[in-house]
C-alpha atoms as a PDB file:
ATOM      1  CA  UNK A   1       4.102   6.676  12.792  1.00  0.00           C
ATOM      2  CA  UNK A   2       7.741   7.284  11.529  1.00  0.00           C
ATOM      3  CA  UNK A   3       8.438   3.957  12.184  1.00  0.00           C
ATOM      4  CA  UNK A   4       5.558   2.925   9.783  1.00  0.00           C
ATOM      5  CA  UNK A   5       6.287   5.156   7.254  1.00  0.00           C
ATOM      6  CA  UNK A   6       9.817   4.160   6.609  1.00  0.00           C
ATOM      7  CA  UNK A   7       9.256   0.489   6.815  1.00  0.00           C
ATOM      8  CA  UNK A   8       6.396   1.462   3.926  1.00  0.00           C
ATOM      9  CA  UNK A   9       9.281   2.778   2.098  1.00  0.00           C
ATOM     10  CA  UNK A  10      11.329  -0.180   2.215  1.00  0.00           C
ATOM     11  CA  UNK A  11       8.462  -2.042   0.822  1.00  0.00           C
ATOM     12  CA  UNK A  12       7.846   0.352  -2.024  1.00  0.00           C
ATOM     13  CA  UNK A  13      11.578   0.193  -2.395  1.00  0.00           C
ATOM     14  CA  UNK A  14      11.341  -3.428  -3.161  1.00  0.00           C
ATOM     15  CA  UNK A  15       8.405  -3.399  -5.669  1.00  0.00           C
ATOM     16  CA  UNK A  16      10.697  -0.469  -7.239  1.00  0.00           C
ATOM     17  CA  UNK A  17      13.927  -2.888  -7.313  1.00  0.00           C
ATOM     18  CA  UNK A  18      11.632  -5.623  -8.817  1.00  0.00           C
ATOM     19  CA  UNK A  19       9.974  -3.102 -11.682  1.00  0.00           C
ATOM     20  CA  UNK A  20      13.396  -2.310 -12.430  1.00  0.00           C
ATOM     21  CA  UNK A  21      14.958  -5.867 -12.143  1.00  0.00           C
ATOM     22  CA  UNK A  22      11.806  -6.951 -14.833  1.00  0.00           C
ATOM     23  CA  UNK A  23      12.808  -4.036 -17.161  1.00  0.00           C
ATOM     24  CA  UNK A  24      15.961  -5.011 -17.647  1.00  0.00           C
ATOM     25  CA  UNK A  25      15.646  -8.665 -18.138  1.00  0.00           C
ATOM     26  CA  UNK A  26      13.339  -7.323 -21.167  1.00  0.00           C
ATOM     27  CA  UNK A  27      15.837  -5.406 -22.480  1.00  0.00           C
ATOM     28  CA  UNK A  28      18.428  -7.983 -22.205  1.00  0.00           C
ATOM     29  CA  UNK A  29      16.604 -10.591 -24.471  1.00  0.00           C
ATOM     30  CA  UNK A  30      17.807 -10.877 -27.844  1.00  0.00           C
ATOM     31  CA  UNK A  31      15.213 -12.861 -29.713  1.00  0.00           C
ATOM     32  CA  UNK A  32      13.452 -10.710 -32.027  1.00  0.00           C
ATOM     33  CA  UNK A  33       9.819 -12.458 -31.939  1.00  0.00           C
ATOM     34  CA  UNK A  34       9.603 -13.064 -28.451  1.00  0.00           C
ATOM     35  CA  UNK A  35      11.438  -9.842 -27.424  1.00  0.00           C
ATOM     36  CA  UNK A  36       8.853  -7.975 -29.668  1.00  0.00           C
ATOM     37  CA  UNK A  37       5.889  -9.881 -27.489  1.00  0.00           C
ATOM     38  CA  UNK A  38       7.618  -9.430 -24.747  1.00  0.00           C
ATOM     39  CA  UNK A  39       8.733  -5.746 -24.761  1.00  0.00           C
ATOM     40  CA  UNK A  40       4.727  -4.554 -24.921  1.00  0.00           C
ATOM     41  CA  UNK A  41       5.329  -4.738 -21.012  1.00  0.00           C
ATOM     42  CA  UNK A  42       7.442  -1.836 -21.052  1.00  0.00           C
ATOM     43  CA  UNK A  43       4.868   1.098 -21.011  1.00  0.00           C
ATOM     44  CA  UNK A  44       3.469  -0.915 -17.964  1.00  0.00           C
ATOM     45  CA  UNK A  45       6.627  -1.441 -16.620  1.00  0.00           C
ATOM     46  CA  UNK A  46       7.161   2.545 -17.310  1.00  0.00           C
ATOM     47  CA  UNK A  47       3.973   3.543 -15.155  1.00  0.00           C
ATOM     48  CA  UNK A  48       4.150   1.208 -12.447  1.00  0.00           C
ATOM     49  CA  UNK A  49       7.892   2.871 -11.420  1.00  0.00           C
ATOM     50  CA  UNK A  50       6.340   6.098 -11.551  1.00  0.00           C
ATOM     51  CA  UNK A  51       3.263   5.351  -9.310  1.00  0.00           C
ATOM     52  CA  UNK A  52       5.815   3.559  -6.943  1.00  0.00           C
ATOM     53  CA  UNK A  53       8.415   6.680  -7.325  1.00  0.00           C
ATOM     54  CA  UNK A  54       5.354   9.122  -6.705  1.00  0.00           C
ATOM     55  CA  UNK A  55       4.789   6.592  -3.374  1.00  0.00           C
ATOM     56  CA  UNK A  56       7.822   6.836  -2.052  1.00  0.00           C
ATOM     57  CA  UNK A  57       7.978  10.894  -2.670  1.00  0.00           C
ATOM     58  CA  UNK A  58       4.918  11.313  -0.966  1.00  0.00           C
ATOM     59  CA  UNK A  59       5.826   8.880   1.914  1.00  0.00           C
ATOM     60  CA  UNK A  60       8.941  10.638   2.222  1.00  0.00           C
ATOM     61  CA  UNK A  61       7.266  14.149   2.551  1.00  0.00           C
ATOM     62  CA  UNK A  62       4.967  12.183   5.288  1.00  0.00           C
ATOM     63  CA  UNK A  63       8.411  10.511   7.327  1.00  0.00           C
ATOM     64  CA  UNK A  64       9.584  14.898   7.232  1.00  0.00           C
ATOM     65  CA  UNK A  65       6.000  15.877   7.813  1.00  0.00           C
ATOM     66  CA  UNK A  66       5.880  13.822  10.924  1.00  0.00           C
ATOM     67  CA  UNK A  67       9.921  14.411  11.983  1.00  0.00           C
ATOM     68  CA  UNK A  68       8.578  18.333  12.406  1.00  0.00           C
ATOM     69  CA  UNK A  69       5.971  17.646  14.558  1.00  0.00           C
ATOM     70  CA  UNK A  70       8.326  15.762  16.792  1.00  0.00           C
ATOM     71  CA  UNK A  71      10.588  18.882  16.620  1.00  0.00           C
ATOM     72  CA  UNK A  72       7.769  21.204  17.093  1.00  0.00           C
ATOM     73  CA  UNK A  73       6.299  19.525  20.103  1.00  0.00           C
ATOM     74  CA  UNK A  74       9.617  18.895  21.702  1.00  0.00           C
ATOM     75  CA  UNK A  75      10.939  22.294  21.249  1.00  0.00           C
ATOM     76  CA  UNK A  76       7.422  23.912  21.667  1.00  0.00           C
ATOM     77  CA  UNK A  77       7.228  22.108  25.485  1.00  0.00           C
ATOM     78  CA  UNK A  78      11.121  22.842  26.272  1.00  0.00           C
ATOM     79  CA  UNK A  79       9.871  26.642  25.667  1.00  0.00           C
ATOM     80  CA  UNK A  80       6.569  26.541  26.802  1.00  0.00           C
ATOM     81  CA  UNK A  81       4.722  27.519  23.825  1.00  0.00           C
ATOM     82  CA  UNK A  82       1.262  26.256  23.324  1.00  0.00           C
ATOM     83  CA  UNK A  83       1.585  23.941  20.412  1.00  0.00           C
ATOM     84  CA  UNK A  84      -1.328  21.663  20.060  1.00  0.00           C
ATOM     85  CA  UNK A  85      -2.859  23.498  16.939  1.00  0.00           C
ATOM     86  CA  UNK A  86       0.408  23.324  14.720  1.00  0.00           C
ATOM     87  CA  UNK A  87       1.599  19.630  15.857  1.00  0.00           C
ATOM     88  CA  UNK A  88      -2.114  18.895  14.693  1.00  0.00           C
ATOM     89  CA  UNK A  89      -2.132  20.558  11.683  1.00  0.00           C
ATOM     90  CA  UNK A  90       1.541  19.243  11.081  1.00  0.00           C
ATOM     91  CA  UNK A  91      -0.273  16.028  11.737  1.00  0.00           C
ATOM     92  CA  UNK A  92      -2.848  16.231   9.490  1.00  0.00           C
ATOM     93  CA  UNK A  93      -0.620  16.987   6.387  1.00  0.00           C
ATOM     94  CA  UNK A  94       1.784  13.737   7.187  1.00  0.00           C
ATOM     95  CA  UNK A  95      -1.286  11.787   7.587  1.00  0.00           C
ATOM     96  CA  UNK A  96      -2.571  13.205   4.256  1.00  0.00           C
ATOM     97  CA  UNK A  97       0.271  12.956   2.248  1.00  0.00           C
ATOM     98  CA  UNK A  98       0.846   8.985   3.569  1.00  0.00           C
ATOM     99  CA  UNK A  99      -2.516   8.361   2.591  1.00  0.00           C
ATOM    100  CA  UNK A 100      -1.570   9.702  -1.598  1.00  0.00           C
ATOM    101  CA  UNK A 101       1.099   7.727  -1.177  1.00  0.00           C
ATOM    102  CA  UNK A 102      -1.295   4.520  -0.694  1.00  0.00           C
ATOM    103  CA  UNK A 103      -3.371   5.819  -3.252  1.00  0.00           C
ATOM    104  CA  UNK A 104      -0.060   5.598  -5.487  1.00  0.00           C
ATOM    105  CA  UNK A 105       0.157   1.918  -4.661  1.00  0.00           C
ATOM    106  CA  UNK A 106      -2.952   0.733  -4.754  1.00  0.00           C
ATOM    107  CA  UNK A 107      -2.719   2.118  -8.693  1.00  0.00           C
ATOM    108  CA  UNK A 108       0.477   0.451  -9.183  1.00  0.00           C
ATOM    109  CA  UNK A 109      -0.686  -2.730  -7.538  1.00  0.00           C
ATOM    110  CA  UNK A 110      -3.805  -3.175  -9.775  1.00  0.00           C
ATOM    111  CA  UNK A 111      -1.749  -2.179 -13.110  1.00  0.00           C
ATOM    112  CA  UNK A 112       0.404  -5.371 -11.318  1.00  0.00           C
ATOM    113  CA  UNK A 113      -2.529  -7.394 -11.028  1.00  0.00           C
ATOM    114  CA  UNK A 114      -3.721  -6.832 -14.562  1.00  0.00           C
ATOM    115  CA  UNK A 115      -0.320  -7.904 -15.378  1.00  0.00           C
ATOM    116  CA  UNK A 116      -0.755 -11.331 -14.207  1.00  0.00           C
ATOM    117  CA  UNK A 117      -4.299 -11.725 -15.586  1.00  0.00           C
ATOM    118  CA  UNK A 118      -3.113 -11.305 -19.080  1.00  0.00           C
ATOM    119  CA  UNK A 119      -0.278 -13.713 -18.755  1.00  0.00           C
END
């Protein structure tokens, strides 16, 4: 599951890098008419790095979330402490949080999609 979760954030990473990439190239245009028409993406632009920053929070809490339970059950068995509740519940959480994160990108993608469907 780490595995998953940080090549999800790589992903996210590189939506992120393009949000931002598209931001600036709107900023850098100088023409007043079309920089006018064109700078009504920014509010868009604005909300889709903060769905895909919210994303990569949450699947970083999720990569930490399921780090623990690798420490837990490791050190847990070493001592010989009954740990199946906790790594479960420890689980649960990482699982939970990686699933907000998707909900985070499924917003961002369909503010994305409605980008292109205006253009």
């Amino acid at each position: 599951m780490l595995g998953a979760v940080a090549a999800f954030i790589l992903v996210l990473n590189e939506r992120l890098n393009r949000v931002i990439d598209r931001s600036q190239e709107l900023n850098a245009i100088s023409d007043g008419e079309a920089r006018t028409y064109l700078k009504a993406d920014v509010p868009r632009l604005k909300r889709r790095a903060a769905l895909l920053n919210g994303s990569v929070f949450f699947s970083v809490l999720s990569a930490i979330g399921t780090s623990l339970l690798v420490i837990v059950a490791f050190i847990s068995a070493f001592l010989q402490v009954p740990h199946e509740h906790g790594v479960a519940v420890l689980f649960i959480v990482s699982l939970g949080l990686f699933v907000v994160s998707l909900g985070y990108l499924a917003l961002e993608t369909r503010i994305a999609i409605h980008e292109y469907d205006h253009h």
